[in-house]
Protein backbone atom coordinates (compact mmCIF):
# COMPACT_ATOMS: atom_id res chain seq x y z
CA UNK A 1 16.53 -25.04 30.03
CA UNK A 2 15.21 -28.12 28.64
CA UNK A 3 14.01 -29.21 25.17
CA UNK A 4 10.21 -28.67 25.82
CA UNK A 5 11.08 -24.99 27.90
CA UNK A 6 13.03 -23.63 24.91
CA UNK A 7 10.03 -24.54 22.78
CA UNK A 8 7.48 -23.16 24.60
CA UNK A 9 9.65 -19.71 24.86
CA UNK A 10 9.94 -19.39 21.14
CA UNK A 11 6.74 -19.65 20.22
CA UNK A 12 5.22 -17.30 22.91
CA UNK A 13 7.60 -14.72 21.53
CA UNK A 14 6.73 -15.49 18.08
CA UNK A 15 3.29 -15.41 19.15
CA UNK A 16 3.61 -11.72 19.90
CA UNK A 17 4.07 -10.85 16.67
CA UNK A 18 0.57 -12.52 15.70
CA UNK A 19 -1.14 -11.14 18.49
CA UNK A 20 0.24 -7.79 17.33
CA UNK A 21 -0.94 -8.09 13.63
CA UNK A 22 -4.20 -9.83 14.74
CA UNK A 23 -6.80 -6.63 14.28
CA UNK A 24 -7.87 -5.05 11.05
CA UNK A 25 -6.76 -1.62 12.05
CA UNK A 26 -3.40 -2.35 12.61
CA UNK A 27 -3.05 -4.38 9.48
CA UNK A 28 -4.54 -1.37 7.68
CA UNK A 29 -1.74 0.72 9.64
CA UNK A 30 1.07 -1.14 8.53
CA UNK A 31 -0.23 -1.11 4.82
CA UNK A 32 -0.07 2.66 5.65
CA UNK A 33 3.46 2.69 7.14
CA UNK A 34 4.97 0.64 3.74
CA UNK A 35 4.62 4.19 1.91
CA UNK A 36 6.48 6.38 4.17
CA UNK A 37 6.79 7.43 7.55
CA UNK A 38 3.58 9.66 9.42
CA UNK A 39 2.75 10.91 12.22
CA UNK A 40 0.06 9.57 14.81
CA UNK A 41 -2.60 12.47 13.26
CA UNK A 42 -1.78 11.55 9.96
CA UNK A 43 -2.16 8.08 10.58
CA UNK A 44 -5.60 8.48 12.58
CA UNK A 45 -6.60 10.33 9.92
CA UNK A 46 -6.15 8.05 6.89
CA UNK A 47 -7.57 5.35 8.75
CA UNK A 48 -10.63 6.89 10.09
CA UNK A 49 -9.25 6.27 13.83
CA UNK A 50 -9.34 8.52 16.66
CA UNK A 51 -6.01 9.95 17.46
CA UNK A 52 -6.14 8.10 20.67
CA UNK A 53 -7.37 4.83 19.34
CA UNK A 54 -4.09 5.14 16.57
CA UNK A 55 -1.56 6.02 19.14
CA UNK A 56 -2.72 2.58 21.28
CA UNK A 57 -2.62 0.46 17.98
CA UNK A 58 0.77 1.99 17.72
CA UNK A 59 2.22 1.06 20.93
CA UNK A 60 1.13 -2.29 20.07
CA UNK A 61 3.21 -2.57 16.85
CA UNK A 62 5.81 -1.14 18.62
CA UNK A 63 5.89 -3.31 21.38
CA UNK A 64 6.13 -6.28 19.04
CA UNK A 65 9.13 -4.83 17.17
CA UNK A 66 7.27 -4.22 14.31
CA UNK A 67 7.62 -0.09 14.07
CA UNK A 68 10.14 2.72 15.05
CA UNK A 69 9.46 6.11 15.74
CA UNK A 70 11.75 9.25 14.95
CA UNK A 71 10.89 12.46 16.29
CA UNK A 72 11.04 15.75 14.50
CA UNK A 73 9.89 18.32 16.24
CA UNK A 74 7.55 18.21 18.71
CA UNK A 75 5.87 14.83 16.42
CA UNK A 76 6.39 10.98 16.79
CA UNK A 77 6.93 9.73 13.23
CA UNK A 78 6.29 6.13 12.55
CA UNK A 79 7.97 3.52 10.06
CA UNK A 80 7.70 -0.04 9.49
CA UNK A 81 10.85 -1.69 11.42
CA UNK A 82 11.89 -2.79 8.10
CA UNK A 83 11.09 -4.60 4.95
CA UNK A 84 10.14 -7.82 6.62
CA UNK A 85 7.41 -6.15 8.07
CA UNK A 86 6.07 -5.63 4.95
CA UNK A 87 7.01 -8.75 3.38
CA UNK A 88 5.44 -10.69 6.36
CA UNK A 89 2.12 -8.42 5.92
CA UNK A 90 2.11 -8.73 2.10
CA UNK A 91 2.24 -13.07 2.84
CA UNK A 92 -0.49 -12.82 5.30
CA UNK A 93 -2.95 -10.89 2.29
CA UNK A 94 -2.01 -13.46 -0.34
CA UNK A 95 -2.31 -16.05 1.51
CA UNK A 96 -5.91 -14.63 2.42
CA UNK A 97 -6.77 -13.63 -1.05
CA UNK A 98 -5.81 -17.81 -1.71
CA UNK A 99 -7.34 -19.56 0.91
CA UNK A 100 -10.03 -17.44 2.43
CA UNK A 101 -12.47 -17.50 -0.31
CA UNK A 102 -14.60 -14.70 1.22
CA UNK A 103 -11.54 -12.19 0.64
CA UNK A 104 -11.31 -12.89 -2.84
CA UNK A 105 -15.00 -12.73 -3.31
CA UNK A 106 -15.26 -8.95 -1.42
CA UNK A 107 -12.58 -7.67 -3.70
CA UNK A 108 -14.53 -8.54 -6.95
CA UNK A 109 -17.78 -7.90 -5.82
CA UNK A 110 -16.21 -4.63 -5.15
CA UNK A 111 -14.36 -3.97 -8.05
CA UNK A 112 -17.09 -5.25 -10.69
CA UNK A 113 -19.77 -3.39 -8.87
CA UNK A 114 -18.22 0.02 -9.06
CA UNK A 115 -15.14 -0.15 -11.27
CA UNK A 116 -15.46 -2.64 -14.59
CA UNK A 117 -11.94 -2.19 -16.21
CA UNK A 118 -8.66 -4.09 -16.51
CA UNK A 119 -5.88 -4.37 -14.83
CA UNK A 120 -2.63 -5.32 -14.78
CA UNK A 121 0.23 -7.05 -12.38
CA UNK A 122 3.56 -5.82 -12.20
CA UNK A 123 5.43 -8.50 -14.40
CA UNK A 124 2.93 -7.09 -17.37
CA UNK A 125 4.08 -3.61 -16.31
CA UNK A 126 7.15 -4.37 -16.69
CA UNK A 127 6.80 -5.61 -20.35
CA UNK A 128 4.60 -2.98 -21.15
CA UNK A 129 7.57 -0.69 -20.05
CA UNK A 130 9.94 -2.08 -22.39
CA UNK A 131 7.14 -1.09 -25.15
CA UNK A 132 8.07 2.69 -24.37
CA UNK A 133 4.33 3.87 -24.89
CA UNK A 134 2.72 4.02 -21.74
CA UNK A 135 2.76 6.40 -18.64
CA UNK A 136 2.50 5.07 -15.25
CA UNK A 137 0.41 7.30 -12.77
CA UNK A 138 0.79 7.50 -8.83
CA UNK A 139 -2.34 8.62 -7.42
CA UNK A 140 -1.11 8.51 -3.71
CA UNK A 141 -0.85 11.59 -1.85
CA UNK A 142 2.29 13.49 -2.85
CA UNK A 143 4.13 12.82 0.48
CA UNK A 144 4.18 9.00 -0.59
CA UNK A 145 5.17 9.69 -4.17
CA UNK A 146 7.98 11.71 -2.48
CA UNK A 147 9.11 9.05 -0.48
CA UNK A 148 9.16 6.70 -3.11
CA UNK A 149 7.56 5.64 -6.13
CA UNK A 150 8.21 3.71 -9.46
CA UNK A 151 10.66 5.45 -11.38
CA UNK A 152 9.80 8.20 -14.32
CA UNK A 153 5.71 7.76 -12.68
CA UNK A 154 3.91 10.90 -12.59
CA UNK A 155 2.51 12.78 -9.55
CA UNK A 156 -0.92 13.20 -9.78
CA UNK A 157 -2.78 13.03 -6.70
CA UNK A 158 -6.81 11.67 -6.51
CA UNK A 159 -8.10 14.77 -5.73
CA UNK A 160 -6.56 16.68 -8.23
CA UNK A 161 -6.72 14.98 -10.75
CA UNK A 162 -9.91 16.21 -12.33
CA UNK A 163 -8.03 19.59 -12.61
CA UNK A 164 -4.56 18.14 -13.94
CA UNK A 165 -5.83 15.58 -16.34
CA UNK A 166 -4.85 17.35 -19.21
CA UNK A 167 -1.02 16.86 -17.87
CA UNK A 168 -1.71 12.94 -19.11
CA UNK A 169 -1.10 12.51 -22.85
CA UNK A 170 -4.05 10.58 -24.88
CA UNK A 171 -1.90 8.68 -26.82
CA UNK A 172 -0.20 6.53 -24.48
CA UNK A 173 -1.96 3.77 -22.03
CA UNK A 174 -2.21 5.52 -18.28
CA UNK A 175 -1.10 2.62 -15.51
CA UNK A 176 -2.13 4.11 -12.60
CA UNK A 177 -1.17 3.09 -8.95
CA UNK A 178 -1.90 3.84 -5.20
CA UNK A 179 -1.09 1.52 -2.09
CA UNK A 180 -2.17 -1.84 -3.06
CA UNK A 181 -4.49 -4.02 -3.97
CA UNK A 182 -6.84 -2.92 -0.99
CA UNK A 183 -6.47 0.56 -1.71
CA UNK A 184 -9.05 2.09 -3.91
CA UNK A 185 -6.85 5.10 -5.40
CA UNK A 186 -6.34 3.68 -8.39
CA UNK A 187 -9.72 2.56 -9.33
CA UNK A 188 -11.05 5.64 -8.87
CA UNK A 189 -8.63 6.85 -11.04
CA UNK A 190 -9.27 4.53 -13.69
CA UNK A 191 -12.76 4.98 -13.98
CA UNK A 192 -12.59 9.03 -14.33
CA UNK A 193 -10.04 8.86 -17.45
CA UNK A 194 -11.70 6.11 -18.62
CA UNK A 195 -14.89 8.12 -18.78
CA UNK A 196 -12.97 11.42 -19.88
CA UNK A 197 -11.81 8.76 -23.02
CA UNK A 198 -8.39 7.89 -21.84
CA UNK A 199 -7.13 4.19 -21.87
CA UNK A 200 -6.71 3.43 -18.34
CA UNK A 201 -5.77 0.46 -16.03
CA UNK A 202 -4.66 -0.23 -12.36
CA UNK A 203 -2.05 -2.32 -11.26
CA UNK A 204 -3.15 -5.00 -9.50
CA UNK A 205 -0.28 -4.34 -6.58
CA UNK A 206 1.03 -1.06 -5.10
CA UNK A 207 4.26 0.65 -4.78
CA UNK A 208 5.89 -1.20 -1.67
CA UNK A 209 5.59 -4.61 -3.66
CA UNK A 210 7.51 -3.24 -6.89
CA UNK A 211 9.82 -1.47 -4.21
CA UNK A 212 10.47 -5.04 -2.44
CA UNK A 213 11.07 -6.57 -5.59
CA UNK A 214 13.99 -4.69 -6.67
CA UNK A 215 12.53 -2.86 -9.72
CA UNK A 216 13.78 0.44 -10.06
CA UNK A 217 12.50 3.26 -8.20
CA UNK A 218 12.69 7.08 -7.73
CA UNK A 219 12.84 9.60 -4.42
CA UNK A 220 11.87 12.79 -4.66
């Protein structure tokens, strides 16, 4: 194999990988995938996909190298291959947010439009930690909190949390968390204590990039 040959091999199977990650849906399935394993249902379901549609965007991933299926039961479980997956998927939406102007302007025409509060990133987090008087909420479905979240955060799903507000102390700052910065979990959040009278932020990032970052975390 010559010098031009070897070239042209590399990058064709590099350039599987970016044909794999090159649709919206399966960017918004591996987003999914850094929380936990699911199954194809559960998958099609948080992403608004039929089950078939999921399964193909699936086999693409797969394909590529980028997810691995266990099987428990009579289900197909996905996961991200590992944590360069995620790491390569978290590069691709910062370097998006930086360079593709129209990103960056969806997100705060987003935010300010519906949700006008603060928020924070995780190096503030982390010094607000230290301080002792704040409480860090996950507002991900339970499943994902179980899988992983940051450590000593309470479980408080979206959907319940009208009902188990009172479980959140008024005295200390709420942080609360979902997926990401695309995920809108948090904001939600944020703007119901905030109303109920509760000091409330989001973090700007989710779980998987405190995870990758070596901060400490807890499994349920």
């Amino acid at each position: 194999m010559n010098k031009r040959d070897f070239k042209n091999k590399v990058y064709e199977e590099l350039a599987k990988i970016t044909k794999a990650l090159a649709n919206p849906h399966r960017l918004e399935i591996i987003e999914l995938l850094a929380q936990g394993e699911f199954s194809v249902e559960q998958i099609a379901i948080q992403t608004s996909l039929s089950v078939a549609n999921a399964s193909q965007h699936l086999q693409v991933l797969k394909t590529a190298q980028l997810v691995d299926i266990t099987r428990q039961g009579n289900f197909i479980h996905y996961r991200l291959a590992n944590t360069n997956v995620f790491k390569t998927w978290k590069a691709l939406r910062e370097l998006g947010v930086e360079r593709i102007a129209t990103i960056e302007k969806l997100v705060k025409d987003f935010r300010q439009s519906k949700f006008k509060f603060q928020s924070v990133t995780i190096d503030q987090l982390v010094k607000k930690i230290e301080s002792g008087k704040i409480t860090i909420l996950d507002v991900r479905p339970e499943a994902e909190f179980n899988t992983g979240h940051i450590a000593n955060a309470i479980s408080i799903p979206i959907e319940q949390l009208a009902d188990r507000m009172k479980e959140l102390p008024k005295k200390n700052e709420i942080i609360a968390y979902c997926r990401g910065p695309f995920c809108v979990y948090a904001d939600e959040a944020v703007a119901f204590l905030t109303k109920a009278g509760y000091k409330a932020m989001r973090l700007e990032e989710g779980f998987p990039d405190w995870s990758i970052m070596g901060l400490p975390v807890g499994v349920n």
